[in-house]
Protein backbone atom coordinates (compact mmCIF):
# COMPACT_ATOMS: atom_id res chain seq x y z
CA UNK A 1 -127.68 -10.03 35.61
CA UNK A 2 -125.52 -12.31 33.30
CA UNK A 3 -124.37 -8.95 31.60
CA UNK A 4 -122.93 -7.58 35.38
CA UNK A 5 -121.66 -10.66 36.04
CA UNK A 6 -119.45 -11.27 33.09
CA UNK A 7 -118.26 -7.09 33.00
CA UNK A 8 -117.34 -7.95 36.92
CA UNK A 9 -115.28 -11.18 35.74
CA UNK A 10 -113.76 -8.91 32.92
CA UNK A 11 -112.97 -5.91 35.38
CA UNK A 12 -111.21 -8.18 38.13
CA UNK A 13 -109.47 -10.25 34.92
CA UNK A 14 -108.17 -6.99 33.58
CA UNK A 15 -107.50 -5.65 37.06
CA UNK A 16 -105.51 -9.07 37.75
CA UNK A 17 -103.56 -8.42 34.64
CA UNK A 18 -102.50 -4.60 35.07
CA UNK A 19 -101.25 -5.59 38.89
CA UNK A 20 -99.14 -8.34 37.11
CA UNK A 21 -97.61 -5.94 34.47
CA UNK A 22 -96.74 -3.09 37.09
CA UNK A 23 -95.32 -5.52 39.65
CA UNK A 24 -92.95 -7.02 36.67
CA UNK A 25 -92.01 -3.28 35.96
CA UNK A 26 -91.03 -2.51 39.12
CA UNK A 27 -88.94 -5.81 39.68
CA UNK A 28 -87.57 -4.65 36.31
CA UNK A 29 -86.66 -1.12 37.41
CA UNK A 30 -85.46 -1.92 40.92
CA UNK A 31 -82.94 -4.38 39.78
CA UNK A 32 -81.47 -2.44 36.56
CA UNK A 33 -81.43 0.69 39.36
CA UNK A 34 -79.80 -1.66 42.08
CA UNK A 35 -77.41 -3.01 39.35
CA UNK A 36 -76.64 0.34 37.91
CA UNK A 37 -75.35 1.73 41.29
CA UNK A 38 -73.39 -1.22 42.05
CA UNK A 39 -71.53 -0.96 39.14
CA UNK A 40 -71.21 3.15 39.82
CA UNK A 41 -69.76 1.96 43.15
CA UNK A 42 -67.06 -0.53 41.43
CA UNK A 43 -66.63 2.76 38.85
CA UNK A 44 -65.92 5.12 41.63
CA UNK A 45 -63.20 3.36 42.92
CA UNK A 46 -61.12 4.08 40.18
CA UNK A 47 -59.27 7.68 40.55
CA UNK A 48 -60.63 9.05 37.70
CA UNK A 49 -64.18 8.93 38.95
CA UNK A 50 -63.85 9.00 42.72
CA UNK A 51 -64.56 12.83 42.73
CA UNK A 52 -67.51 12.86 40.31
CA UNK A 53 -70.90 13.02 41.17
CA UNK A 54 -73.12 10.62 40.58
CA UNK A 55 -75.09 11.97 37.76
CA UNK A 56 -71.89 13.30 35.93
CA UNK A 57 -70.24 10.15 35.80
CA UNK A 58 -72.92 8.09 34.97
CA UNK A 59 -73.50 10.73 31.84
CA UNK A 60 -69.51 10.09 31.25
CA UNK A 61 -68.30 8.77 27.77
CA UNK A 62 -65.96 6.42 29.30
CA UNK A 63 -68.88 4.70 30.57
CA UNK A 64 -72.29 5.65 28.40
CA UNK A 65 -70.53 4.22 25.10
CA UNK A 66 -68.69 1.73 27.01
CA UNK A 67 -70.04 -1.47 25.75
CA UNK A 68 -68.48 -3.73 28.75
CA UNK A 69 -70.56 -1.15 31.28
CA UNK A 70 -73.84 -2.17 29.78
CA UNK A 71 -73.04 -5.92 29.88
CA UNK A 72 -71.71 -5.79 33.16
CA UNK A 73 -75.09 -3.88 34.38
CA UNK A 74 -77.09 -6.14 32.42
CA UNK A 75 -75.19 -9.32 33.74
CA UNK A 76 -75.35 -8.00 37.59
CA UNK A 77 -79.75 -7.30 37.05
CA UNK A 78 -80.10 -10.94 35.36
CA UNK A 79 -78.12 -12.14 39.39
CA UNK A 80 -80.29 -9.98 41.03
CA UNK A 81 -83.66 -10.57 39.30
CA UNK A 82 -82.79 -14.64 40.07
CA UNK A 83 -81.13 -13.87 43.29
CA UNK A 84 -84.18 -11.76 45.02
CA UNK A 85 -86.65 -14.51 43.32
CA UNK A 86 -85.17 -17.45 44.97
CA UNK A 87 -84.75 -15.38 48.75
CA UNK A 88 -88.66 -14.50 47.99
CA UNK A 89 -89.25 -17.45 47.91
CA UNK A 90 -87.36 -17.84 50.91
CA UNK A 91 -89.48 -14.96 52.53
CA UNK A 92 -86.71 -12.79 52.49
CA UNK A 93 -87.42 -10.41 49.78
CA UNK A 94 -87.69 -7.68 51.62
CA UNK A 95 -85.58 -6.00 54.20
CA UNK A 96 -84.45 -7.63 57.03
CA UNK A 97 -85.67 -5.85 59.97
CA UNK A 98 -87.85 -2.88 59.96
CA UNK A 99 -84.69 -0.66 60.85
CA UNK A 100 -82.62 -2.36 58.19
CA UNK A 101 -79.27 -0.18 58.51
CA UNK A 102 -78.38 1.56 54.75
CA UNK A 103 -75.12 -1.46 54.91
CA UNK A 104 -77.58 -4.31 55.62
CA UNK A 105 -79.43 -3.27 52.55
CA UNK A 106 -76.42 -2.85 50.26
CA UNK A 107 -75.23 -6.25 51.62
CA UNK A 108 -78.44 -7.81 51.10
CA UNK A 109 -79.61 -6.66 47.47
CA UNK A 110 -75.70 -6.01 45.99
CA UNK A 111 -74.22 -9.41 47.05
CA UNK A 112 -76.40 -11.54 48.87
CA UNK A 113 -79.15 -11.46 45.85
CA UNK A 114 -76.21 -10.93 43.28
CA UNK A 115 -74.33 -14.15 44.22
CA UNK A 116 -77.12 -16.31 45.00
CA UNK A 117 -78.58 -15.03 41.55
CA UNK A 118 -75.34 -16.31 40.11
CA UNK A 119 -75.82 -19.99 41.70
CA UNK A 120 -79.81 -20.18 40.66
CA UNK A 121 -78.89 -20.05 36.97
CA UNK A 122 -75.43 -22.36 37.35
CA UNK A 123 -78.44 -24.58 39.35
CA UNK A 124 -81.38 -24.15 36.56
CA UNK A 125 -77.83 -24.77 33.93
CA UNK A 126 -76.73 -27.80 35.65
CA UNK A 127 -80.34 -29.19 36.01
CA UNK A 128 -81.12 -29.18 32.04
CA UNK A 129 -77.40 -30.93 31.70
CA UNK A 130 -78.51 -33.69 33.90
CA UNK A 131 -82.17 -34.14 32.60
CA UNK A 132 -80.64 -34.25 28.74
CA UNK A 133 -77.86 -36.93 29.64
CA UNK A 134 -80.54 -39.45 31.20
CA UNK A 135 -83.13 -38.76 28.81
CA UNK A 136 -80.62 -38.16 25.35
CA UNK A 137 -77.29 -39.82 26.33
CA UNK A 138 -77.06 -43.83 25.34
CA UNK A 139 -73.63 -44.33 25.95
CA UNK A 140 -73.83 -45.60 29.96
CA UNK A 141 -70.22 -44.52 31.41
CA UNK A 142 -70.81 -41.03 29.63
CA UNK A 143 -74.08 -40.75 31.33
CA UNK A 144 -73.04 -41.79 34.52
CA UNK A 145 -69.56 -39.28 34.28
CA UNK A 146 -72.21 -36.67 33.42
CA UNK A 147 -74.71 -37.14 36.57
CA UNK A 148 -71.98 -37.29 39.05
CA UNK A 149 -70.40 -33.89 37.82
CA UNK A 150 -73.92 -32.56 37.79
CA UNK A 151 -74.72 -33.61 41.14
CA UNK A 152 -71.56 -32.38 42.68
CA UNK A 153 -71.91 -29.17 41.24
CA UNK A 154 -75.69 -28.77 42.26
CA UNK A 155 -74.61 -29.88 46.02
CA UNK A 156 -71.83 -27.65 46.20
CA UNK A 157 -73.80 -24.68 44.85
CA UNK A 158 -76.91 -25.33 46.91
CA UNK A 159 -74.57 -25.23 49.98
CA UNK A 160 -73.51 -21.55 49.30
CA UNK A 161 -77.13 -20.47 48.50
CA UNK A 162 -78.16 -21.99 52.20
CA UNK A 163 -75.22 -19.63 53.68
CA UNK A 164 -76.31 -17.13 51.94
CA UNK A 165 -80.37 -17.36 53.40
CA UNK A 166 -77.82 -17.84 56.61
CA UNK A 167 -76.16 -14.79 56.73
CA UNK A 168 -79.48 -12.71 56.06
CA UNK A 169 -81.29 -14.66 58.61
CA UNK A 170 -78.87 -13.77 61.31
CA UNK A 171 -78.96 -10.55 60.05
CA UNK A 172 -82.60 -10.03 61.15
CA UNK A 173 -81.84 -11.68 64.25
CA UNK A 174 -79.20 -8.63 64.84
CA UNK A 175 -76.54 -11.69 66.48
CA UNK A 176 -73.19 -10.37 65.91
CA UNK A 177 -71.18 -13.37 66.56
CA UNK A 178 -72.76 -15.67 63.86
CA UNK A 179 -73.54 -12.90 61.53
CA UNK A 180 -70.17 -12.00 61.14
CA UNK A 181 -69.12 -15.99 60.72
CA UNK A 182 -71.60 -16.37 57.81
CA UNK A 183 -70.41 -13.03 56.25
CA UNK A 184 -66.69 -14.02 56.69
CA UNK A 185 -67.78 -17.80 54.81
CA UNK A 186 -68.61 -15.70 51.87
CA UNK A 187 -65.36 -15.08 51.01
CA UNK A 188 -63.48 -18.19 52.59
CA UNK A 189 -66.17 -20.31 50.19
CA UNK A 190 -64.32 -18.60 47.07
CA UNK A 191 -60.74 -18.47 48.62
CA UNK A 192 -60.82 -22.19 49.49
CA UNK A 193 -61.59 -23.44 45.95
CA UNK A 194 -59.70 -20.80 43.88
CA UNK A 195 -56.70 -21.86 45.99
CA UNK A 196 -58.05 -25.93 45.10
CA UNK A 197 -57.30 -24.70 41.40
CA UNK A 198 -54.07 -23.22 41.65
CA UNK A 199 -52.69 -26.36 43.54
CA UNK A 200 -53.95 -28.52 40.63
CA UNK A 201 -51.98 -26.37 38.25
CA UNK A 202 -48.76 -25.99 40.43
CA UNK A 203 -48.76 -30.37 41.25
CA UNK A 204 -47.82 -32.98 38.47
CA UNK A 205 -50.76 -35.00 39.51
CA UNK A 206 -53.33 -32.06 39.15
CA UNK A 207 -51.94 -30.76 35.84
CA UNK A 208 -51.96 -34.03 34.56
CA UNK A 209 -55.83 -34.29 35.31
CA UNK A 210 -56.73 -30.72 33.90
CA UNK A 211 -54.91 -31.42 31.03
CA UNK A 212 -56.79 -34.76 30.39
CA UNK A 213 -60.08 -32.69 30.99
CA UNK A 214 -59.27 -30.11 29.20
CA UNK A 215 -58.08 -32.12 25.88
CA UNK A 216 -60.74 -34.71 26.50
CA UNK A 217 -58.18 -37.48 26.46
CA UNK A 218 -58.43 -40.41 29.05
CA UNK A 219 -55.82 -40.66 32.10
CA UNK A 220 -53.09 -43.77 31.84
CA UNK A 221 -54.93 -47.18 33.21
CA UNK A 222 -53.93 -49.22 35.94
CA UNK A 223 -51.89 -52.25 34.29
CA UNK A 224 -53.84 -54.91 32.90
CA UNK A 225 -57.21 -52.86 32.70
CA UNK A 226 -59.04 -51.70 29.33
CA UNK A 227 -58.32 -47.80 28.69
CA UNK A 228 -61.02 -45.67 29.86
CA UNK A 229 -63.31 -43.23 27.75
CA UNK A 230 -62.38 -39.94 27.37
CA UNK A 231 -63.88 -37.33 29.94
CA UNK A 232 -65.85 -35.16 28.21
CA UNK A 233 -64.68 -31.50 27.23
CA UNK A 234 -67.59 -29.99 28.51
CA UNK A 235 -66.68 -30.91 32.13
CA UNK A 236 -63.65 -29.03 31.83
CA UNK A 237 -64.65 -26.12 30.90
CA UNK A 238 -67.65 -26.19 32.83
CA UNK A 239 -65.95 -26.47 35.99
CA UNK A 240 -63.32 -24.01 34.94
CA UNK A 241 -65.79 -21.12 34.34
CA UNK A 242 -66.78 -22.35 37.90
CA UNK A 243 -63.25 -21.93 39.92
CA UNK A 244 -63.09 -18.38 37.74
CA UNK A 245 -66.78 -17.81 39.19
CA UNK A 246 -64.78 -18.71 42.90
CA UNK A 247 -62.04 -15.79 41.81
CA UNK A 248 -64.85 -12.81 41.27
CA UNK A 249 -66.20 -14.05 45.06
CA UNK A 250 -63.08 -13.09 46.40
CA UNK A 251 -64.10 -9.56 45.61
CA UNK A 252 -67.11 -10.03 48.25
CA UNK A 253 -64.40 -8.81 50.39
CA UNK A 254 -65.43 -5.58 49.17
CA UNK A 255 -69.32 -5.75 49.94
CA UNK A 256 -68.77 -7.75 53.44
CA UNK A 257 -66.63 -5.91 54.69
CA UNK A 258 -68.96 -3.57 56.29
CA UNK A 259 -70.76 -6.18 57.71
CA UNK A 260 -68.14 -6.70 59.77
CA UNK A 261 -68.01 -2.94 61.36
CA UNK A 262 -71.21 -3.32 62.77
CA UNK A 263 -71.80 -4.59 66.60
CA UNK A 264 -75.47 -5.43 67.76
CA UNK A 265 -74.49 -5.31 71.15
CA UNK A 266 -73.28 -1.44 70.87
CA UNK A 267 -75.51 1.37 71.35
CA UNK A 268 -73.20 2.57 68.02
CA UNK A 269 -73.56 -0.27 65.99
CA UNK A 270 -70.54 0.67 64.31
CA UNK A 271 -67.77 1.15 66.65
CA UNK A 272 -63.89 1.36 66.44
CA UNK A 273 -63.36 -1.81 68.73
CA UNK A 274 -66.13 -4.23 66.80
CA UNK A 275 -64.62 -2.50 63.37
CA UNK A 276 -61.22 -4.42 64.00
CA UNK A 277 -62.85 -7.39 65.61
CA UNK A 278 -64.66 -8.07 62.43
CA UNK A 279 -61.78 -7.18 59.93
CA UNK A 280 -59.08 -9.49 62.55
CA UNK A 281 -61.42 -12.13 62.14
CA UNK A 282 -61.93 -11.97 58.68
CA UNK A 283 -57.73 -11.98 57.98
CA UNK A 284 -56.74 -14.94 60.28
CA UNK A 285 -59.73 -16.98 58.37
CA UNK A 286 -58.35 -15.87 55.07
CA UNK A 287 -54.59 -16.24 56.13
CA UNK A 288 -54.90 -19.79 58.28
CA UNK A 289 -57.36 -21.25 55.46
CA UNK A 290 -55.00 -20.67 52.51
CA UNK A 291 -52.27 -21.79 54.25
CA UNK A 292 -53.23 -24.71 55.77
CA UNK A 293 -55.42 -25.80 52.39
CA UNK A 294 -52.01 -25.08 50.60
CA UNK A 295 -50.06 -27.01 52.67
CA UNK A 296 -52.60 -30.20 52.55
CA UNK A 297 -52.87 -29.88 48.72
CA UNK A 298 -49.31 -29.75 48.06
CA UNK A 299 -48.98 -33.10 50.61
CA UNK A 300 -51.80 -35.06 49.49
CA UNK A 301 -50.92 -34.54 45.66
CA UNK A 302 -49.08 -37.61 45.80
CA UNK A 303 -52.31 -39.58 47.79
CA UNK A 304 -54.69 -39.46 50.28
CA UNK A 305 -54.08 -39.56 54.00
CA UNK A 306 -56.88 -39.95 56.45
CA UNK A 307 -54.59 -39.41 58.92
CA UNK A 308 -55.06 -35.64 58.56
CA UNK A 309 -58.79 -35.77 59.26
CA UNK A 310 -58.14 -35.91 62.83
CA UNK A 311 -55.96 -32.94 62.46
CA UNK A 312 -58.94 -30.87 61.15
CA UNK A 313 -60.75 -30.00 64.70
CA UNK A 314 -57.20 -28.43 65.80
CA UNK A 315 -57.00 -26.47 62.70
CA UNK A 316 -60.92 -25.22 63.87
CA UNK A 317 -60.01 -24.39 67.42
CA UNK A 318 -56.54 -22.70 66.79
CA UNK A 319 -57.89 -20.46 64.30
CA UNK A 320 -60.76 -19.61 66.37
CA UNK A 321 -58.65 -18.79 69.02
CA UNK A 322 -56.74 -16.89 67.24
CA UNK A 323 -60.41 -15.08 65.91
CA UNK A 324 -61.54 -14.67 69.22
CA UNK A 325 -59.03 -14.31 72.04
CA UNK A 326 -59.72 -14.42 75.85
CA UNK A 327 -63.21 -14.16 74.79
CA UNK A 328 -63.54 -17.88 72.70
CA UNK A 329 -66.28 -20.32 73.80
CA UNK A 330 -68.49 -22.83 72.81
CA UNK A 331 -70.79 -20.82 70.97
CA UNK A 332 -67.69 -18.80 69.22
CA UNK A 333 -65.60 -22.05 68.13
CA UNK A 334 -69.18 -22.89 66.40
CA UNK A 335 -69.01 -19.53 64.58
CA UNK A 336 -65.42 -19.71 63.62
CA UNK A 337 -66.54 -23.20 62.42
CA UNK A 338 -68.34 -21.29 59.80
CA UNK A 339 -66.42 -19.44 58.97
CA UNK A 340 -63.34 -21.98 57.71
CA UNK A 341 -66.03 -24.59 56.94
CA UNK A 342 -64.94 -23.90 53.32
CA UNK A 343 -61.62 -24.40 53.90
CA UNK A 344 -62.29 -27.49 56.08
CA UNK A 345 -64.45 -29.05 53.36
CA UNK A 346 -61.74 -29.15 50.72
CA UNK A 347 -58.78 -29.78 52.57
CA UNK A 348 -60.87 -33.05 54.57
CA UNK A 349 -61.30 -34.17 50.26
CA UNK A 350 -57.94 -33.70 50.38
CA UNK A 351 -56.89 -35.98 52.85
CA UNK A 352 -59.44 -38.04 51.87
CA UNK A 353 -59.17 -38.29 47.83
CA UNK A 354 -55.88 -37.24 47.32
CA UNK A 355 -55.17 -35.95 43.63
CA UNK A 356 -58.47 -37.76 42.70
CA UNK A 357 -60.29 -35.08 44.35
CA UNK A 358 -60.39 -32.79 40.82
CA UNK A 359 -61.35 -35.78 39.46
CA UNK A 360 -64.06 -36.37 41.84
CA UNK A 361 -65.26 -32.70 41.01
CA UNK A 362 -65.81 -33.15 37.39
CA UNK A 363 -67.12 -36.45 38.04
CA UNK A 364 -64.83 -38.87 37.00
């Protein structure tokens, strides 16, 4: 009896053990696949290979000895492996609705999973920096400098991973409206901090605060007060790979943009009409973003100006009636509130911080 009992223990053990191994093979192969054809998709866009098929071109020299195609397949799985363990975890691992469209999928697995991927390891990065500066660091106002970057940076990336568990979840609820805001804050999340970083290199204040991070040399005191500690170079080029990181998302415009063709509401799903809604809306959040974010950057370089806080709920309601029309309500403001949110973020730390806000960023 012992005898069955331990060969039954051993059976389910080794049973336990092959399940493990096959499920971590096919989480292997499904996101080297997934990765694979997202890069073939980037590949076919260039001339040469738009007319290829698949097979052909994948078999091509340009790209089977092409050492930059294998890192760029093997950089896009490591996203995706992260990316589709954190939504898991999320319960939303698997497709959104039971008639998950062929776009919805591509969306989900290609950028959704690839971006939020991106953000679990800056997270997982940022965590390890924090927990070896309290536990390793003994000089207090490098500690402290260190902390508040890695807190800022862990806020700000945890708020694009929550749109991004957004923009599926509204995706499963098929609701056009707020779908197409959270897939339209994909790209204004980038936009508004990419264009944060150019106005610090275009404004005497801002250049003079990227060049302190970057050399590691301390800003000028106020009069009569002891000169500051250096900010550390890591900082700097921390948060610089970070606004570059901003500059790929931009490219989302590629992978949302057929998110924004599609209509719940239309026996077509993808109609004419609802394909230039979604792409309108998408330009005058893009356009009225930058250009208001410029304009408050360039103004507030000198210092900050509350003033302009109140100014930020007009900026909301013109571009969402400019987004929506005759047809703007309560309901639609909120979604075009989402969909400039980036945009309203930075320009309210702005008005708020002044040129101290790229300070404020690294933690200074």
């Amino acid at each position: 009896m012992d005898v069955d009992l331990e060969r039954s223990d051993s059976l389910r053990s080794e049973s336990l053990g092959s399940r493990l191994k096959q499920r971590c093979v096919e989480e292997i192969y499904f996101v080297w696949s997934e990765s694979e054809e997202l890069m073939l998709e980037f590949a076919q866009s260039v001339p040469y290979f738009a007319h290829l098929p698949r097979e052909e071109a994948l078999r091509h020299r340009a790209l089977r000895w092409n050492p930059l195609w294998w890192l760029s397949i093997l950089g896009c799985a490591a996203c995706i492996l992260l990316g589709h363990g954190f939504h898991t975890a999320c319960c939303q691992g698997g497709q959104v609705r039971s008639d998950e469209l062929e776009v919805e999928r591509r969306a989900r697995i290609w950028w959704v999973y690839c971006y939020s991927g991106g953000f679990v390891g800056t997270v997982l990065t940022d965590l390890i920096a924090l927990v070896s500066a309290v536990v390793t660091e003994t000089d207090p106002e490098e500690r402290n400098r260190t902390v508040r970057s890695c807190e800022v940076a862990i806020l700000i990336q945890i708020w694009y991973m929550v749109g991004d568990w957004n923009l599926l979840y509204r995706m499963s609820r098929k609701d056009t409206v707020l779908m197409h805001a959270a897939a339209i804050s994909r790209v204004t999340f980038g936009a508004a901090f990419l264009v944060a970083f150019v106005i610090g290199l275009l404004t005497p204040a801002g250049e003079a605060i990227l060049e302190h991070w970057f050399w590691g040399r301390a800003p000028p005191p106020p009069p009569g007060t002891p000169k500051p500690p250096p900010p550390p170079q890591e900082t700097a080029i921390t948060w610089i790979i970070r606004l570059v990181f901003c500059a790929f998302m931009v490219i989302a415009y590629l992978g949302y943009t057929p998110l924004l063709r599609l209509d719940y509401q239309s026996p077509d799903l993808e109609v004419q009409d609802a394909q230039n809604r979604g792409i309108w809306k998408l330009k005058v959040a893009l356009v009225a973003g930058v250009l208001v974010l410029a304009a408050e950057g360039f103004m507030f370089s000198r210092g900050p100006g509350l003033w302009m806080l109140a100014a930020q709920p007009f900026f909301v309601l013109g571009t969402a009636y400019l987004m929506e029309g005759r047809q703007l309500s309560c309901r639609r403001s909120l979604a075009a509130l989402g969909a400039v949110f980036p945009f309203v973020v930075v320009g309210s730390g702005f008005a708020a911080c002044g040129p101290a806000l790229w300070s404020i960023l690294a933690g200074s």
